[in-house]
C-alpha atoms as a PDB file:
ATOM      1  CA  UNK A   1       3.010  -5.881  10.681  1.00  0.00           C
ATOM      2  CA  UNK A   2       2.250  -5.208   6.619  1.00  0.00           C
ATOM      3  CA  UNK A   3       4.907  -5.453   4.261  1.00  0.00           C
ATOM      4  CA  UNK A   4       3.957  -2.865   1.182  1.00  0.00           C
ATOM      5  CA  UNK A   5       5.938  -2.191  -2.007  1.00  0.00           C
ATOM      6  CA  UNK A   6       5.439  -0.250  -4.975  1.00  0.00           C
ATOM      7  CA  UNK A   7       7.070  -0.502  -8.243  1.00  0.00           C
ATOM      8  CA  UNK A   8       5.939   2.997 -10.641  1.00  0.00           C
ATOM      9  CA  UNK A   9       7.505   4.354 -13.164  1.00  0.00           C
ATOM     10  CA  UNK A  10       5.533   7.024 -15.471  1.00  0.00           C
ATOM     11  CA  UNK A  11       2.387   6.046 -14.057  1.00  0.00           C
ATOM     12  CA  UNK A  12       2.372   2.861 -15.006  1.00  0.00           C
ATOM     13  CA  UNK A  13       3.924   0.120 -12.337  1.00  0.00           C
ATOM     14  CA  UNK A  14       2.471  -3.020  -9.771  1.00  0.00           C
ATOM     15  CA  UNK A  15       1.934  -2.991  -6.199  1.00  0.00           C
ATOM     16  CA  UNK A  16       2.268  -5.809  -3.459  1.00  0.00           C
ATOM     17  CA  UNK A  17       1.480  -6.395   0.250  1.00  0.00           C
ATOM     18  CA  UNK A  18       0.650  -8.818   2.674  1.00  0.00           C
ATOM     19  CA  UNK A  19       0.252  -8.103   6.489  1.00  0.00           C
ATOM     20  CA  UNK A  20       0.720 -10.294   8.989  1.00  0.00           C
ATOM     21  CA  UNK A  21      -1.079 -10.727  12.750  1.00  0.00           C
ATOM     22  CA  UNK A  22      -0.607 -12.980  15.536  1.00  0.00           C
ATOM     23  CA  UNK A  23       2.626 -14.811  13.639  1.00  0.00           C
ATOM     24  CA  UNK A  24       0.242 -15.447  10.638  1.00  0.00           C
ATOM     25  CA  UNK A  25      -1.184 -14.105   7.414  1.00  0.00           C
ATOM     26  CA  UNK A  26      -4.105 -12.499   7.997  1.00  0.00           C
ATOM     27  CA  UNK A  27      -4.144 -10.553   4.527  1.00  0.00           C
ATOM     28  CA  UNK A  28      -2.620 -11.372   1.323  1.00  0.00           C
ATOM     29  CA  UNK A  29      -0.572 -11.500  -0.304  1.00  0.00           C
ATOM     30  CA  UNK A  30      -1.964  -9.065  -2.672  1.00  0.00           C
ATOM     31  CA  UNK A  31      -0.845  -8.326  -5.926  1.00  0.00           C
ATOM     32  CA  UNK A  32      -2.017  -5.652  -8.382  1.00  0.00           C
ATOM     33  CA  UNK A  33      -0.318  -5.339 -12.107  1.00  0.00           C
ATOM     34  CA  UNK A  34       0.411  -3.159 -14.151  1.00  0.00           C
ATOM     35  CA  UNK A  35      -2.634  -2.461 -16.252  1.00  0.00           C
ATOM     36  CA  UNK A  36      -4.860  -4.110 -13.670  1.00  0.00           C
ATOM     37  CA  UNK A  37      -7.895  -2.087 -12.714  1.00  0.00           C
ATOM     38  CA  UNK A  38      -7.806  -1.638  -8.566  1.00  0.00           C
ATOM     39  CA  UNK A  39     -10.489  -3.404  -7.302  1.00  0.00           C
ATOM     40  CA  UNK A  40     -13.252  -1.812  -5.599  1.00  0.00           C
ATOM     41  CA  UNK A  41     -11.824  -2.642  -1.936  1.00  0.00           C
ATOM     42  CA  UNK A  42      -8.375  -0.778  -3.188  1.00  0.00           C
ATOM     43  CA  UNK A  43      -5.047  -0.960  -3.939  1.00  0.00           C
ATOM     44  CA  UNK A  44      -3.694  -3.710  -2.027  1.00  0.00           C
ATOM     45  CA  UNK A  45      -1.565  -1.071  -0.279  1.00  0.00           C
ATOM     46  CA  UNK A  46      -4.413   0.643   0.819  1.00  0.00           C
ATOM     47  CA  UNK A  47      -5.713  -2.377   1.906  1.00  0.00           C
ATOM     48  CA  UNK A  48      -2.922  -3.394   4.046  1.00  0.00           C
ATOM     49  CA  UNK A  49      -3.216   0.101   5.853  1.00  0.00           C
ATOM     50  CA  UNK A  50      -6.624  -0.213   6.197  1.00  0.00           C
ATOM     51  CA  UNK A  51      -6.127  -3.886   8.105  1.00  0.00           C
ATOM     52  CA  UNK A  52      -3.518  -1.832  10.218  1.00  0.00           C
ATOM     53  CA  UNK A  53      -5.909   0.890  11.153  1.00  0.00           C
ATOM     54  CA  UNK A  54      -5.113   3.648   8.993  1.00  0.00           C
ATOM     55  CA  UNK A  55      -8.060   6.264   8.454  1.00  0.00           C
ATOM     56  CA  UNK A  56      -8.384   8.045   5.300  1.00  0.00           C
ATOM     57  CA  UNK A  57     -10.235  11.125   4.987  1.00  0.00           C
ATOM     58  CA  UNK A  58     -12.427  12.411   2.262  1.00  0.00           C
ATOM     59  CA  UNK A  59     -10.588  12.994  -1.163  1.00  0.00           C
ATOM     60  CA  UNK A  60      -7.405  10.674   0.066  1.00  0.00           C
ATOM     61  CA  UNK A  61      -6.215   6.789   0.405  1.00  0.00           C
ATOM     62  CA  UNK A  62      -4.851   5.385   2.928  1.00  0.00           C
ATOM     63  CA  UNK A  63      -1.387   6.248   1.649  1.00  0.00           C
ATOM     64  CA  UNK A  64      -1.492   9.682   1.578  1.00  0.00           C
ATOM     65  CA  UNK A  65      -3.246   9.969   5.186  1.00  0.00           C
ATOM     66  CA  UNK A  66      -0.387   8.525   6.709  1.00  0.00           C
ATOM     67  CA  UNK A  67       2.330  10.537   4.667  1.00  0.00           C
ATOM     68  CA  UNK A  68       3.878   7.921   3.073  1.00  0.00           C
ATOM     69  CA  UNK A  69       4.323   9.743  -0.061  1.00  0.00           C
ATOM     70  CA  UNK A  70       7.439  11.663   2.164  1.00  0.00           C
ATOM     71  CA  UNK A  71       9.031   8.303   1.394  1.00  0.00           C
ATOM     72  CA  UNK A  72       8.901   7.205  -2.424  1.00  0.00           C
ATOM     73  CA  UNK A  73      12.695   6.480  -2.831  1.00  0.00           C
ATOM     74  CA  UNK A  74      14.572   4.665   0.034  1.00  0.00           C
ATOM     75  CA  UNK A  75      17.182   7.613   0.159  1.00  0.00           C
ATOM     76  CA  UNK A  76      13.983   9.604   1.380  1.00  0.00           C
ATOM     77  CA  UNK A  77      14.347   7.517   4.550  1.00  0.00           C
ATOM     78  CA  UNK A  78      17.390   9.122   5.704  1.00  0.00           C
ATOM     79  CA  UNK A  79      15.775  12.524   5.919  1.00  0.00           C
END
């Protein structure tokens, strides 16, 4: 189970996840702030996915592969 969230406004914004496996941490949490450089590994979002078994494909993160980007506000939810 991964717990994501991302906080953007204009481009600019901070990201956070942590995912959890076998009733423990097994990554994070992760934290990356606004005006922080992502780290070679990724965004800790993509990360998380990535430790869930998400596949990206070429030109794409993890993020966009699974079509979260349907989802940016919570009202998107609904739909």
């Amino acid at each position: 189970m991964a717990r994501v969230e991302a906080e953007f406004f204009g481009g600019l914004g901070e990201q956070w996840a942590t995912v959890w496996e076998g009733g423990g941490v097994a990554l994070g949490p992760l934290h990356f702030a606004e005006g922080e450089p992502f780290p070679a590994e990724g965004s800790p979002i993509s990360r998380a996915l990535r430790r869930l078994g998400v596949v990206a494909g070429a030109g794409e993160d993890e993020f966009a592969a699974l079509g979260l980007g349907r989802y940016r506000a919570t009202e998107d939810w609904l739909d």
